[in-house]
C-alpha atoms as a PDB file:
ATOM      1  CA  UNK A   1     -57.304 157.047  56.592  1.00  0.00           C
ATOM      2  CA  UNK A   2     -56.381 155.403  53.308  1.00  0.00           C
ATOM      3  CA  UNK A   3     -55.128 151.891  53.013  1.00  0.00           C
ATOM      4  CA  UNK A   4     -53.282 153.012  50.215  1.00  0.00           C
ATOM      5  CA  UNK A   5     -50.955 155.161  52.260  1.00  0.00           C
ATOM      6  CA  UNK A   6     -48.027 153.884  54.058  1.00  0.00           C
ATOM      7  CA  UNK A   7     -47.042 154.202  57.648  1.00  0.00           C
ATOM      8  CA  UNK A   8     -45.039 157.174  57.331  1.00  0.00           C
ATOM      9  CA  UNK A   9     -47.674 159.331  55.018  1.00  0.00           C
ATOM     10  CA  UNK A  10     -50.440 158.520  57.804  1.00  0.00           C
ATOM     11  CA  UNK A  11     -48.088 159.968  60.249  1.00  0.00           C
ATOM     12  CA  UNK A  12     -46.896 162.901  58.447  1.00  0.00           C
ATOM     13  CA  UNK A  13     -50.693 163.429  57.639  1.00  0.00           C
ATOM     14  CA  UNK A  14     -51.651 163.148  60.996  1.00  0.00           C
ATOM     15  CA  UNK A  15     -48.913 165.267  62.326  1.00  0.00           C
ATOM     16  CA  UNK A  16     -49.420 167.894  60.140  1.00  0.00           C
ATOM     17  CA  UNK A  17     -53.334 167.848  60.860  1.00  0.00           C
ATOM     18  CA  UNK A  18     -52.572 168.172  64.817  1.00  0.00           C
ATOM     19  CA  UNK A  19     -49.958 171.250  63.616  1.00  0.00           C
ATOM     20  CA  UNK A  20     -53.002 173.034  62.006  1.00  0.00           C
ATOM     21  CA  UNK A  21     -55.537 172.540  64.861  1.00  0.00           C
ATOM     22  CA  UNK A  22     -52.763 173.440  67.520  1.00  0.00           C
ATOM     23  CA  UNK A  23     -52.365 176.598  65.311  1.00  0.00           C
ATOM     24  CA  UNK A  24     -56.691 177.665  65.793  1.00  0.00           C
ATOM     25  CA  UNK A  25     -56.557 177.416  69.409  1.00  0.00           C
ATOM     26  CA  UNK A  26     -55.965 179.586  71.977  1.00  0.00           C
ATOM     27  CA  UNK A  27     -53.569 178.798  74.718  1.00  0.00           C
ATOM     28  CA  UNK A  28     -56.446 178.235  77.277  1.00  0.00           C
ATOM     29  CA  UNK A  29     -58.145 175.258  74.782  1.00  0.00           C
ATOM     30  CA  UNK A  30     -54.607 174.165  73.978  1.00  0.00           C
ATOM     31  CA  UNK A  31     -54.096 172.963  77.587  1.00  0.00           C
ATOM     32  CA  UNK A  32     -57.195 171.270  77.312  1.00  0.00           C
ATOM     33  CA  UNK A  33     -56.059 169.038  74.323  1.00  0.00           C
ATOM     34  CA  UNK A  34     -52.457 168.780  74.907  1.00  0.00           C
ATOM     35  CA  UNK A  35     -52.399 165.416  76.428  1.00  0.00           C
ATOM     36  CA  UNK A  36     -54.029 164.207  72.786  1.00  0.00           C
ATOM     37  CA  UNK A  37     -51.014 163.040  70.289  1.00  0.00           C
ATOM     38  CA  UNK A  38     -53.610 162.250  67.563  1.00  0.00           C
ATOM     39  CA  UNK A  39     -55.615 164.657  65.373  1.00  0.00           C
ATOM     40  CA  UNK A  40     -58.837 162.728  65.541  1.00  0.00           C
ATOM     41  CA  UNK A  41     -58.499 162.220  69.282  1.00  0.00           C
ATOM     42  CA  UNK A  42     -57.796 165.853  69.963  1.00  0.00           C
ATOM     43  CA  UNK A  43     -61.142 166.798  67.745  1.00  0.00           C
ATOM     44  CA  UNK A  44     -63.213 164.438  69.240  1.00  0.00           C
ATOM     45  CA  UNK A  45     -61.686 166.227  73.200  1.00  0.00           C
ATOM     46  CA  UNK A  46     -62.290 169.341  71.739  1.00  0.00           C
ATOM     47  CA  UNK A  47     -65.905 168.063  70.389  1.00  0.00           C
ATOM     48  CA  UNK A  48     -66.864 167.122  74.142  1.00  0.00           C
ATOM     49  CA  UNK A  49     -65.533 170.092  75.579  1.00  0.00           C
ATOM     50  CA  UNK A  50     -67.320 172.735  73.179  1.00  0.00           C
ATOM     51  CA  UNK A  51     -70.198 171.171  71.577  1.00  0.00           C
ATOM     52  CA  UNK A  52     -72.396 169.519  73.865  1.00  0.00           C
ATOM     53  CA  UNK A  53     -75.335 170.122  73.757  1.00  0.00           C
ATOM     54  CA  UNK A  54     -76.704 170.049  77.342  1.00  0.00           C
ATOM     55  CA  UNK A  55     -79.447 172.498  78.639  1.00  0.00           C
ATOM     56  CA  UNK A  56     -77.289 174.017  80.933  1.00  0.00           C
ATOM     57  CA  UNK A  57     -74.747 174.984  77.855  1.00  0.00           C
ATOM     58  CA  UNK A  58     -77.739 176.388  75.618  1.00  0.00           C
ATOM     59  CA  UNK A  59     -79.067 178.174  78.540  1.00  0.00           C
ATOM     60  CA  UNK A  60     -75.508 179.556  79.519  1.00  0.00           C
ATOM     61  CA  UNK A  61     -75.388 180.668  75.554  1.00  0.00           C
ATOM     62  CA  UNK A  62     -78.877 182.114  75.770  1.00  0.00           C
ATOM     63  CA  UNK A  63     -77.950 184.065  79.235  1.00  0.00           C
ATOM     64  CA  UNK A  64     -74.784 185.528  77.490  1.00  0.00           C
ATOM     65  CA  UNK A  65     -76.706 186.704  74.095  1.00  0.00           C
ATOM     66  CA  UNK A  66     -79.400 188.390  76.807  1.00  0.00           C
ATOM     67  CA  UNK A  67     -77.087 190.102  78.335  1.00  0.00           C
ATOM     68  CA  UNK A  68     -74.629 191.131  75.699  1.00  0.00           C
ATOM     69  CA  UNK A  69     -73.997 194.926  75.715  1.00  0.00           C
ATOM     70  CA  UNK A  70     -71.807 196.908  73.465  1.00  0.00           C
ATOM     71  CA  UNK A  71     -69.566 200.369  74.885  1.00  0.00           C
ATOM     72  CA  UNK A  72     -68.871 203.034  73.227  1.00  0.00           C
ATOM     73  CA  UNK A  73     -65.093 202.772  74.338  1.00  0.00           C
ATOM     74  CA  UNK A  74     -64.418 200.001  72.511  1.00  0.00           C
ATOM     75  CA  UNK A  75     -64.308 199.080  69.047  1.00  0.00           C
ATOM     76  CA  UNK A  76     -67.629 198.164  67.225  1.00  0.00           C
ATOM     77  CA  UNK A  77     -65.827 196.013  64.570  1.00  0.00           C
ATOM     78  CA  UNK A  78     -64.610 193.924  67.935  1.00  0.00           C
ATOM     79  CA  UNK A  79     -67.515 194.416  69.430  1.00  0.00           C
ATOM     80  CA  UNK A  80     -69.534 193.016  66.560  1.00  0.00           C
ATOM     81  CA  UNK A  81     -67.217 189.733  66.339  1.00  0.00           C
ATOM     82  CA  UNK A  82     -68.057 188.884  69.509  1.00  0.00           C
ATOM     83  CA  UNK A  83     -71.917 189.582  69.087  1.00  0.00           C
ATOM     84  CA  UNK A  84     -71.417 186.869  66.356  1.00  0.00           C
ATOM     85  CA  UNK A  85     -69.479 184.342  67.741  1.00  0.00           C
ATOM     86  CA  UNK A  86     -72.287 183.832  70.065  1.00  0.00           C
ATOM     87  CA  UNK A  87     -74.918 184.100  67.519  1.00  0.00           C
ATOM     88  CA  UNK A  88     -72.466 180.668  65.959  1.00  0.00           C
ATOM     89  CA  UNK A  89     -72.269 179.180  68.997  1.00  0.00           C
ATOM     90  CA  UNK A  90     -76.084 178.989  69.565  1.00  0.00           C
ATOM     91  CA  UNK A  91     -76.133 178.023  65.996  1.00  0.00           C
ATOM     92  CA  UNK A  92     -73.935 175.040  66.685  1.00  0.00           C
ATOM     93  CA  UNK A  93     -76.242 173.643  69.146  1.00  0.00           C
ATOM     94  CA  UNK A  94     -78.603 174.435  66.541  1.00  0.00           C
ATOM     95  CA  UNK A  95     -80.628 177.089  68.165  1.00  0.00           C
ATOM     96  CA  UNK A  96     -80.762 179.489  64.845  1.00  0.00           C
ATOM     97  CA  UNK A  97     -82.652 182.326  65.706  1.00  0.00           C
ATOM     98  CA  UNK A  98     -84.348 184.629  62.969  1.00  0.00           C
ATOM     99  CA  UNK A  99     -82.484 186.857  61.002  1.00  0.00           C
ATOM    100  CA  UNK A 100     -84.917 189.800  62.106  1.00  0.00           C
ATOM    101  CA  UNK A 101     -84.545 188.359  65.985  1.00  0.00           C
ATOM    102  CA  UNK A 102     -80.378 188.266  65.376  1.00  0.00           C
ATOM    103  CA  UNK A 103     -81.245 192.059  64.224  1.00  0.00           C
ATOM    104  CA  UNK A 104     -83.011 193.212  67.080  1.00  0.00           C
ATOM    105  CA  UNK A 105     -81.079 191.402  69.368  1.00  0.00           C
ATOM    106  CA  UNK A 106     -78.311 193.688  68.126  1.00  0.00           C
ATOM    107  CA  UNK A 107     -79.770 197.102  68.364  1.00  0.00           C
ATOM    108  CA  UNK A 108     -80.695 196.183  71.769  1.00  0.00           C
ATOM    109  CA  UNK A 109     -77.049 195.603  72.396  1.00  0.00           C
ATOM    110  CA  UNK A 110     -76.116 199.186  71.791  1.00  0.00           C
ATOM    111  CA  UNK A 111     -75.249 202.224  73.858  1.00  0.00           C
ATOM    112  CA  UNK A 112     -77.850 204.832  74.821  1.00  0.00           C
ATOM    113  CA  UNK A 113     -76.089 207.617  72.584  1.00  0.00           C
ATOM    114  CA  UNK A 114     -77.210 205.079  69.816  1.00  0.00           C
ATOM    115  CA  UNK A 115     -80.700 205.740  70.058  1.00  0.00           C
ATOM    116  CA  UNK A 116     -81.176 207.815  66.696  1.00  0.00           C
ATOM    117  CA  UNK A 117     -79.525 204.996  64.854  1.00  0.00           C
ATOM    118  CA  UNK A 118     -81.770 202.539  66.552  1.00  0.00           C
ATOM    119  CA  UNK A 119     -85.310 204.332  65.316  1.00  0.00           C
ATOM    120  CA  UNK A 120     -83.729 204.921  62.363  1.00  0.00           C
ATOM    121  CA  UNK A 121     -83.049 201.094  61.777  1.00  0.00           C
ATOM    122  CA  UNK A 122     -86.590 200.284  63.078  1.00  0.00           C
ATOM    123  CA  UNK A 123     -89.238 202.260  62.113  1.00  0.00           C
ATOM    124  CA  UNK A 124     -90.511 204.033  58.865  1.00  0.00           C
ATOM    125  CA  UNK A 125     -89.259 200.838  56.764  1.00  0.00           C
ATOM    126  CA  UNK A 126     -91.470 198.419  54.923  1.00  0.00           C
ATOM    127  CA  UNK A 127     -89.188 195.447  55.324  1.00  0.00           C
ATOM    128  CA  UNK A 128     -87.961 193.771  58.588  1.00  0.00           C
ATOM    129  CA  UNK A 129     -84.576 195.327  59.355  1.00  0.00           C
ATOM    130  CA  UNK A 130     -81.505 192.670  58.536  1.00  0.00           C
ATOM    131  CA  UNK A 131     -78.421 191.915  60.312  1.00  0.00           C
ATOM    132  CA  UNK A 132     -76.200 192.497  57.984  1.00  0.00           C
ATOM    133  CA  UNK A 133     -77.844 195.698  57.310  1.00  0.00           C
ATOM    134  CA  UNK A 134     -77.527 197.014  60.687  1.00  0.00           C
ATOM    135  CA  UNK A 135     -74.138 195.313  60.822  1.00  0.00           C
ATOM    136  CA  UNK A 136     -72.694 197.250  57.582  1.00  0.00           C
ATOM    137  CA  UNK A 137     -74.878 200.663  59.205  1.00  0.00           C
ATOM    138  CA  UNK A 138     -72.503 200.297  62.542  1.00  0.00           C
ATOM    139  CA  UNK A 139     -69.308 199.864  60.470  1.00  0.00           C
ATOM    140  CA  UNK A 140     -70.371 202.800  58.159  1.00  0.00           C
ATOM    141  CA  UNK A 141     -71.004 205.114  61.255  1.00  0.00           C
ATOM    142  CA  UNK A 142     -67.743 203.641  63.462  1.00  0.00           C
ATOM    143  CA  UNK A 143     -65.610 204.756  60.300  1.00  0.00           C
ATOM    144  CA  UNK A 144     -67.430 208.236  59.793  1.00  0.00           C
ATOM    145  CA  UNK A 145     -67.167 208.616  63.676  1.00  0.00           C
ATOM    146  CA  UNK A 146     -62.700 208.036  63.679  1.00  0.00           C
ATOM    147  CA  UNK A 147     -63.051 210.013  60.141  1.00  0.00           C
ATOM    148  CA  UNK A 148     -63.785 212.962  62.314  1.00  0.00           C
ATOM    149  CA  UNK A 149     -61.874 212.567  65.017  1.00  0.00           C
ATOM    150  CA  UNK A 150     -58.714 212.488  62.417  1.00  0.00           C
ATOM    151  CA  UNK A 151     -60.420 215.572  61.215  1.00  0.00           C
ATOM    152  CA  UNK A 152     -60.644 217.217  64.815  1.00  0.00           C
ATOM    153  CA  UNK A 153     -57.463 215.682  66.037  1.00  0.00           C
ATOM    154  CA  UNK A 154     -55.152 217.429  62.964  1.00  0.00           C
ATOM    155  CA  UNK A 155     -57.034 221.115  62.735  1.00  0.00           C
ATOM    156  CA  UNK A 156     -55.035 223.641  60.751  1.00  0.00           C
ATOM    157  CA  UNK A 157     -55.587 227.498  61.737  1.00  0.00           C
ATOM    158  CA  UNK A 158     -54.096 230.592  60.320  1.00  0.00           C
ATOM    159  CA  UNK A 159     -53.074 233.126  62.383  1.00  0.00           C
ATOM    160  CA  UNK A 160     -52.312 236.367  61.384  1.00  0.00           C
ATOM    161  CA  UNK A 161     -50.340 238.663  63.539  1.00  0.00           C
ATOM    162  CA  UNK A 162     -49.893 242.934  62.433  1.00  0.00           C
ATOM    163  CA  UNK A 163     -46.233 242.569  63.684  1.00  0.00           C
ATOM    164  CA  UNK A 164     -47.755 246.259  65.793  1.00  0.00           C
ATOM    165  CA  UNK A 165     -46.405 246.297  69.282  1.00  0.00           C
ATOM    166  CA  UNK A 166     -44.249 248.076  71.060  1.00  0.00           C
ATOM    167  CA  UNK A 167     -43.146 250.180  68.057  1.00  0.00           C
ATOM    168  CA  UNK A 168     -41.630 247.606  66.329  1.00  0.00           C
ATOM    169  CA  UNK A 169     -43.756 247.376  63.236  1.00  0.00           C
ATOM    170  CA  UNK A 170     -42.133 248.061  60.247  1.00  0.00           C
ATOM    171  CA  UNK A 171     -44.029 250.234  57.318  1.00  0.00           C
ATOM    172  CA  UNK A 172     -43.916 248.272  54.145  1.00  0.00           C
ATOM    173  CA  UNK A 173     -42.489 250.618  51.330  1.00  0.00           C
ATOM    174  CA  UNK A 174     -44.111 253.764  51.746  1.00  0.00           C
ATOM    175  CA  UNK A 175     -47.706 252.780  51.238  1.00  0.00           C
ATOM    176  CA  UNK A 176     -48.491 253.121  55.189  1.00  0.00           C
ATOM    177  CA  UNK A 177     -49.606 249.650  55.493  1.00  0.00           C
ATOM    178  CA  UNK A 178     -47.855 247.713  58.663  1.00  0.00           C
ATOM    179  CA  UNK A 179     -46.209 244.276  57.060  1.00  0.00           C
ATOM    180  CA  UNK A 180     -48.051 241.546  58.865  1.00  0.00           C
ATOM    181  CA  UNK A 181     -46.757 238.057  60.137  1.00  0.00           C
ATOM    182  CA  UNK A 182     -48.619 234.889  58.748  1.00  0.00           C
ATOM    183  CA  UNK A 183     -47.830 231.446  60.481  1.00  0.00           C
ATOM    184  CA  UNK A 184     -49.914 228.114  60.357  1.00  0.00           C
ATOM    185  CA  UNK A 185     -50.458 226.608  63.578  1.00  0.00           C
ATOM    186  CA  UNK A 186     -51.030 222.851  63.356  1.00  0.00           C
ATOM    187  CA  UNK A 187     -53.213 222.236  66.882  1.00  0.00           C
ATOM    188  CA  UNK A 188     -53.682 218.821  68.425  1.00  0.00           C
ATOM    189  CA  UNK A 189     -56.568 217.798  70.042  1.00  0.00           C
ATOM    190  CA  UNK A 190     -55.806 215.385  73.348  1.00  0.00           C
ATOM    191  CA  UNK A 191     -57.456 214.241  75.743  1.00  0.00           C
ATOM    192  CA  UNK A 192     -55.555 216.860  77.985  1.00  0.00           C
ATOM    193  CA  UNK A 193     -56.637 219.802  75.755  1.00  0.00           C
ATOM    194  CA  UNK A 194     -54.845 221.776  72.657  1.00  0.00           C
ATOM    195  CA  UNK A 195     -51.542 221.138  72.176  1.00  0.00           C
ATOM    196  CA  UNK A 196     -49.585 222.918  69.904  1.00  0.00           C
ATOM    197  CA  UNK A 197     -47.390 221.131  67.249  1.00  0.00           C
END
């Protein structure tokens, strides 16, 4: 720090820097650094912990982007964080890989239902497909995907009863035409079937 601060700035500094780091981690890393009462301590723990750069942690990193697969149950916008934060992480132990390889790396990621989108992404193209273009292609499909389902989940139908049965139909004003009965059904779709609203 600054020999032109005082005693009490340098603490306040330093207190407010171990606040802000404290605030990034999760409570698992937290316990890791907890003992630390210093900011520059506590980053150079947290440095050992997360950024070495041993074989065995690039290989674990390697291992985890191989085997990386992304379900349909679950979000793709989560889904796609996490395909990134291991992209960084191999990036921190500076192992950057291709943008194309990042690319294909991700379309091999995804379901089996994604197929279409996959040959579509690959083939008949004359430049090498992009991450961030098959990134903003996922988003654009996830939010077209829960645009229909609001569509499907909130269907409006018109039914349109004679009011005939039983006899009780009434004739509208001498022109021999039974008065009918309109109502709007609002249906919702669940996972248990229709249900009426």
């Amino acid at each position: 720090m600054s020999e032109s601060l005082s005693a009490a700035e340098k603490t306040e500094l330093n207190d407010k820097a171990v606040s802000a780091i404290i605030l990034c981690l999760e409570d698992n890393v937290l316990r890791e650094v907890a003992k630390e009462t210093n900011a520059a301590a506590m980053w150079a723990r947290l440095d050992s912990l997360y950024m070495t750069k041993s074989a065995t942690h690039k290989q674990f990193l390697k291992q985890k982007l191989f085997f990386y697969r992304m379900v349909e149950t679950k979000s793709m916008t989560k889904q796609l964080a996490g395909f990134n934060k291991i992209i960084d992480d191999l990036a921190n132990l500076d192992m950057n890989l291709e943008d194309e390889d990042k690319a294909l790396h991700l379309l091999c990621t995804l379901p089996k239902s994604y197929e279409g989108f996959k040959d579509t992404m690959l083939y008949g193209r004359e430049n090498p497909v992009t991450l961030e273009e098959v990134q903003l292609a996922l988003r654009s499909k996830e939010l077209t995907k829960l645009n229909n389902l609001k569509v499907e989940n909130g269907v409006d139908a018109l039914n349109v009863s004679s009011g005939r049965g039983g006899g009780r139909g009434r004739k509208a004003k001498g022109k021999g035409v039974t008065s009918g009965i309109v109502s709007i059904v609002r249906r919702k779709v669940t996972s248990r079937g229709i249900v009426r609203s």
